[in-house]
C-alpha atoms as a PDB file:
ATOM      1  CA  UNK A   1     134.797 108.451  57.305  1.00  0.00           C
ATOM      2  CA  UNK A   2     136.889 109.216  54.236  1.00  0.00           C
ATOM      3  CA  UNK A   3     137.145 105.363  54.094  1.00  0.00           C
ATOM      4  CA  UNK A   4     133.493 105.071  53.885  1.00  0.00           C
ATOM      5  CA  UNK A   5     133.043 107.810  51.154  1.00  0.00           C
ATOM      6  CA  UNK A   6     135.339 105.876  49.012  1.00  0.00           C
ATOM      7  CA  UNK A   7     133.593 102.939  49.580  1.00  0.00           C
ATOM      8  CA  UNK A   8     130.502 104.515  48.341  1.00  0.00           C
ATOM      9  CA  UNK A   9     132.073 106.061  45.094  1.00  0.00           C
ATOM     10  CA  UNK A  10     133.695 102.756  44.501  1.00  0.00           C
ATOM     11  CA  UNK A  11     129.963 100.904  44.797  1.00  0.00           C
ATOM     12  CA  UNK A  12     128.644 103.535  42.901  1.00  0.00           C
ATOM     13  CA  UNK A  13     130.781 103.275  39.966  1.00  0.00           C
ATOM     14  CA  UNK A  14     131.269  99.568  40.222  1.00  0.00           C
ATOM     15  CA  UNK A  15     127.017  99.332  39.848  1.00  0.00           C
ATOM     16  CA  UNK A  16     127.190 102.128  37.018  1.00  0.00           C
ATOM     17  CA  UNK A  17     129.153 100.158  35.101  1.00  0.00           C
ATOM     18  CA  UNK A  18     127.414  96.711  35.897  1.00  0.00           C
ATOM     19  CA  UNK A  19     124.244  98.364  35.013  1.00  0.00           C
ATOM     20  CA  UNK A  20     125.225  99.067  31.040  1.00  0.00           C
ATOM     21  CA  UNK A  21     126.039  95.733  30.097  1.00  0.00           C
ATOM     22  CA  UNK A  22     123.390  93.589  32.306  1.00  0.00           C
ATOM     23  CA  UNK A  23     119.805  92.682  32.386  1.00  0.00           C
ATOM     24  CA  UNK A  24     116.995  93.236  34.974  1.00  0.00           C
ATOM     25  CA  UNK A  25     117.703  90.013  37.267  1.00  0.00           C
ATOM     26  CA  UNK A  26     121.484  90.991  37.800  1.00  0.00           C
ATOM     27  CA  UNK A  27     120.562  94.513  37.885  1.00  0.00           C
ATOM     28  CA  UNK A  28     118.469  93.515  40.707  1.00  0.00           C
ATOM     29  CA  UNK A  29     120.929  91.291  42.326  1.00  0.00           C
ATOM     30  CA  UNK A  30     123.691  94.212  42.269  1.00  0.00           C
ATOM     31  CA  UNK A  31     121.329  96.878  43.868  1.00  0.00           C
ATOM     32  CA  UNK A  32     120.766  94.130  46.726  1.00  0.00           C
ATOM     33  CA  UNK A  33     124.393  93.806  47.348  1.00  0.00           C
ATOM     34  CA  UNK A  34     124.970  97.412  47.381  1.00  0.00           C
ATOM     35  CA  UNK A  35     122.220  98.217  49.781  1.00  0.00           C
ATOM     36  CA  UNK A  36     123.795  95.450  51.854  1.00  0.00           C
ATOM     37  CA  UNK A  37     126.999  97.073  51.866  1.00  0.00           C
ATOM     38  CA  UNK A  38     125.250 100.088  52.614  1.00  0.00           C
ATOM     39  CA  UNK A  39     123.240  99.226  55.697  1.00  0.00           C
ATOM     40  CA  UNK A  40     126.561  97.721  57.345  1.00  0.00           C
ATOM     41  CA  UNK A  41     127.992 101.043  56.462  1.00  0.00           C
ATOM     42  CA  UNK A  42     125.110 102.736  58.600  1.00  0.00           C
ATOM     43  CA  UNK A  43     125.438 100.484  61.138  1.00  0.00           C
ATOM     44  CA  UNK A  44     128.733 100.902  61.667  1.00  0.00           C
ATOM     45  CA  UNK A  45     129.196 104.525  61.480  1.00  0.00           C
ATOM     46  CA  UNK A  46     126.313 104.486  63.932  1.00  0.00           C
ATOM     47  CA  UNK A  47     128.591 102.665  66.136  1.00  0.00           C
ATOM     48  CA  UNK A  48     131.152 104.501  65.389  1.00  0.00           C
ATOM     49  CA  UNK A  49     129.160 107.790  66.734  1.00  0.00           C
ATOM     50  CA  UNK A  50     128.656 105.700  69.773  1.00  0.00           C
ATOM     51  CA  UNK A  51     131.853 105.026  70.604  1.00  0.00           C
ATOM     52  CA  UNK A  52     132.935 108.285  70.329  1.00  0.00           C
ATOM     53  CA  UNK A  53     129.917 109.999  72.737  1.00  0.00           C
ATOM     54  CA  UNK A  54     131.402 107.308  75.062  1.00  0.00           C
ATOM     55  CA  UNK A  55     134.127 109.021  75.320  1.00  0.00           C
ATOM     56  CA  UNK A  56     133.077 112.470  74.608  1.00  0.00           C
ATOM     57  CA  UNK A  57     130.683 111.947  78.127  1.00  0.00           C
ATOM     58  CA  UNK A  58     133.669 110.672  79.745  1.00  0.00           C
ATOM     59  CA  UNK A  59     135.555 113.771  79.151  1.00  0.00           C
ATOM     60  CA  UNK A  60     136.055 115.005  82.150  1.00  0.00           C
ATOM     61  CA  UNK A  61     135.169 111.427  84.675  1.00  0.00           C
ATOM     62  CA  UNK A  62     138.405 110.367  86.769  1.00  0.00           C
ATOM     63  CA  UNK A  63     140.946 108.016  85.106  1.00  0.00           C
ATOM     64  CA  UNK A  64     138.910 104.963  86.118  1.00  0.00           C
ATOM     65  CA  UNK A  65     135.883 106.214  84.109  1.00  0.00           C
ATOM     66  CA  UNK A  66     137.676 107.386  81.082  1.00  0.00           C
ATOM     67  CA  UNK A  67     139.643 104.216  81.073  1.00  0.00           C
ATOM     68  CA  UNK A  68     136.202 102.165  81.248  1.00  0.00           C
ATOM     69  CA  UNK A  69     134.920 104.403  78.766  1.00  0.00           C
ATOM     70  CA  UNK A  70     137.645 104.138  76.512  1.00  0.00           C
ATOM     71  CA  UNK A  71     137.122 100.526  76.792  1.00  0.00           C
ATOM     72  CA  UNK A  72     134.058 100.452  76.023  1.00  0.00           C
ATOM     73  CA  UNK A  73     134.607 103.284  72.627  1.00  0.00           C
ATOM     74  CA  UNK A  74     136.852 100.650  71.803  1.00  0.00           C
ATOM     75  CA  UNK A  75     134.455  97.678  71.575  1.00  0.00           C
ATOM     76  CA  UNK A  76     132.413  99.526  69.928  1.00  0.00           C
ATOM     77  CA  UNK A  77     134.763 100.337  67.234  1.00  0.00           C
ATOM     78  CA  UNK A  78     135.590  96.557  66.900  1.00  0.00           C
ATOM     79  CA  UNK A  79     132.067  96.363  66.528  1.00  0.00           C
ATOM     80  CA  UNK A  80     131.663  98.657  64.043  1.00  0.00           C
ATOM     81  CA  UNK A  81     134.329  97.030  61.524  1.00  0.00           C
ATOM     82  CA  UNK A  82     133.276  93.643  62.348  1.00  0.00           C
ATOM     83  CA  UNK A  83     129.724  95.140  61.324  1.00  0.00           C
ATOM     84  CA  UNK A  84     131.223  96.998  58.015  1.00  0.00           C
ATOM     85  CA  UNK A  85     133.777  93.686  57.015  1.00  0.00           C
ATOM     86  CA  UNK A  86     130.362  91.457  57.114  1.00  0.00           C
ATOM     87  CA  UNK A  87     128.527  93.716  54.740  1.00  0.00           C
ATOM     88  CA  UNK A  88     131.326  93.862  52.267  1.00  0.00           C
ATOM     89  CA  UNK A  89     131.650  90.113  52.261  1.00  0.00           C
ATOM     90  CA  UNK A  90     127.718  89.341  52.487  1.00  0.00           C
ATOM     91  CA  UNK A  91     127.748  91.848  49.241  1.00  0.00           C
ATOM     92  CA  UNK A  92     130.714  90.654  47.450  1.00  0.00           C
ATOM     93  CA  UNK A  93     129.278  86.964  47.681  1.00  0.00           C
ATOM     94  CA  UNK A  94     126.191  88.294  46.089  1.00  0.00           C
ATOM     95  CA  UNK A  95     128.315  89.976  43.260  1.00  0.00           C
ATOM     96  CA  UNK A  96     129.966  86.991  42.910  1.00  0.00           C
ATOM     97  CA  UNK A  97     126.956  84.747  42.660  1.00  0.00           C
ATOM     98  CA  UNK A  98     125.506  87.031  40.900  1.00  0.00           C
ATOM     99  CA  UNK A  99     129.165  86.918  38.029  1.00  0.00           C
ATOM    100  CA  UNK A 100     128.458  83.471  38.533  1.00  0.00           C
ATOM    101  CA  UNK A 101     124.742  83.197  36.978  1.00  0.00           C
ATOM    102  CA  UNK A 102     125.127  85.566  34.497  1.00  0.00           C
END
Protein backbone atom coordinates (compact mmCIF):
# COMPACT_ATOMS: atom_id res chain seq x y z
CA UNK A 1 0.00 0.00 0.00
CA UNK A 2 2.72 2.48 0.89
CA UNK A 3 4.14 1.36 -2.52
CA UNK A 4 1.07 2.43 -4.22
CA UNK A 5 0.84 5.89 -2.44
CA UNK A 6 4.21 6.64 -3.73
CA UNK A 7 3.33 5.68 -6.94
CA UNK A 8 0.57 8.12 -6.93
CA UNK A 9 2.66 11.15 -5.56
CA UNK A 10 5.29 10.24 -8.05
CA UNK A 11 2.43 10.39 -11.09
CA UNK A 12 1.16 13.28 -9.58
CA UNK A 13 4.18 15.32 -9.57
CA UNK A 14 5.62 13.81 -12.68
CA UNK A 15 2.05 15.21 -14.59
CA UNK A 16 2.39 18.61 -12.54
CA UNK A 17 5.40 19.24 -13.94
CA UNK A 18 4.60 17.91 -17.57
CA UNK A 19 1.62 20.07 -17.45
CA UNK A 20 3.70 23.66 -17.21
CA UNK A 21 5.74 23.28 -20.10
CA UNK A 22 3.24 21.30 -22.62
CA UNK A 23 0.31 21.90 -24.79
CA UNK A 24 -3.27 20.46 -24.86
CA UNK A 25 -2.51 17.18 -27.06
CA UNK A 26 0.36 15.99 -24.63
CA UNK A 27 -1.53 17.24 -21.78
CA UNK A 28 -4.10 14.91 -22.93
CA UNK A 29 -1.84 12.10 -23.70
CA UNK A 30 -0.24 12.31 -20.01
CA UNK A 31 -3.69 12.30 -18.19
CA UNK A 32 -4.40 8.99 -20.34
CA UNK A 33 -1.31 7.36 -19.13
CA UNK A 34 -1.88 8.29 -15.64
CA UNK A 35 -5.41 7.07 -15.50
CA UNK A 36 -3.94 3.91 -17.00
CA UNK A 37 -1.59 3.54 -14.31
CA UNK A 38 -4.30 4.25 -12.10
CA UNK A 39 -6.93 1.71 -13.05
CA UNK A 40 -4.13 -1.15 -12.83
CA UNK A 41 -3.53 0.30 -9.45
CA UNK A 42 -7.35 -0.36 -8.61
CA UNK A 43 -7.30 -3.46 -10.03
CA UNK A 44 -4.69 -4.69 -8.29
CA UNK A 45 -5.29 -3.53 -4.88
CA UNK A 46 -8.71 -5.02 -5.53
CA UNK A 47 -6.94 -8.20 -5.89
CA UNK A 48 -4.95 -7.63 -3.40
CA UNK A 49 -8.17 -7.32 -0.92
CA UNK A 50 -9.08 -10.60 -2.41
CA UNK A 51 -6.35 -12.42 -1.64
CA UNK A 52 -6.26 -11.45 1.66
CA UNK A 53 -10.30 -12.33 2.53
CA UNK A 54 -9.02 -15.67 1.11
CA UNK A 55 -7.20 -16.11 3.75
CA UNK A 56 -8.90 -14.12 6.33
CA UNK A 57 -12.12 -16.85 5.62
CA UNK A 58 -9.68 -19.52 5.92
CA UNK A 59 -8.72 -18.52 9.33
CA UNK A 60 -9.71 -21.02 11.21
CA UNK A 61 -10.34 -24.19 8.13
CA UNK A 62 -7.91 -27.29 8.81
CA UNK A 63 -4.37 -27.17 7.33
CA UNK A 64 -5.63 -28.49 3.99
CA UNK A 65 -7.96 -25.47 3.58
CA UNK A 66 -5.64 -22.82 4.73
CA UNK A 67 -2.95 -24.31 2.62
CA UNK A 68 -5.45 -24.18 -0.52
CA UNK A 69 -6.36 -20.89 0.54
CA UNK A 70 -3.07 -19.63 0.90
CA UNK A 71 -2.56 -20.86 -2.51
CA UNK A 72 -4.98 -19.36 -3.89
CA UNK A 73 -4.12 -15.54 -1.78
CA UNK A 74 -1.05 -16.19 -3.47
CA UNK A 75 -2.21 -16.26 -7.11
CA UNK A 76 -3.98 -13.64 -6.54
CA UNK A 77 -1.18 -11.56 -5.43
CA UNK A 78 0.80 -12.64 -8.60
CA UNK A 79 -2.13 -11.42 -10.19
CA UNK A 80 -2.28 -8.33 -8.75
CA UNK A 81 1.46 -7.24 -9.69
CA UNK A 82 1.24 -8.76 -12.99
CA UNK A 83 -1.98 -6.42 -13.19
CA UNK A 84 -0.02 -3.22 -11.58
CA UNK A 85 3.58 -4.00 -13.80
CA UNK A 86 1.18 -3.87 -17.09
CA UNK A 87 -0.27 -0.52 -16.21
CA UNK A 88 3.05 1.04 -15.49
CA UNK A 89 4.45 -0.19 -18.76
CA UNK A 90 1.12 0.41 -20.91
CA UNK A 91 1.56 4.14 -19.26
CA UNK A 92 5.18 4.62 -19.55
CA UNK A 93 4.92 3.65 -23.39
CA UNK A 94 2.36 6.34 -23.67
CA UNK A 95 4.76 8.87 -21.89
CA UNK A 96 7.23 7.84 -24.03
CA UNK A 97 5.32 8.18 -27.25
CA UNK A 98 3.99 10.87 -26.08
CA UNK A 99 8.29 12.49 -25.35
CA UNK A 100 8.50 11.15 -28.63
CA UNK A 101 5.85 13.48 -30.60
CA UNK A 102 6.38 16.37 -28.79
Amino acid sequence: MRSHIISVLTVAAGALALTACSGPAEDAANKQADAVEQSADVRADALENQADATRDAAAGAADAGKEAADATADSLERKADAVEDAGEKQADAIKAETDRKY
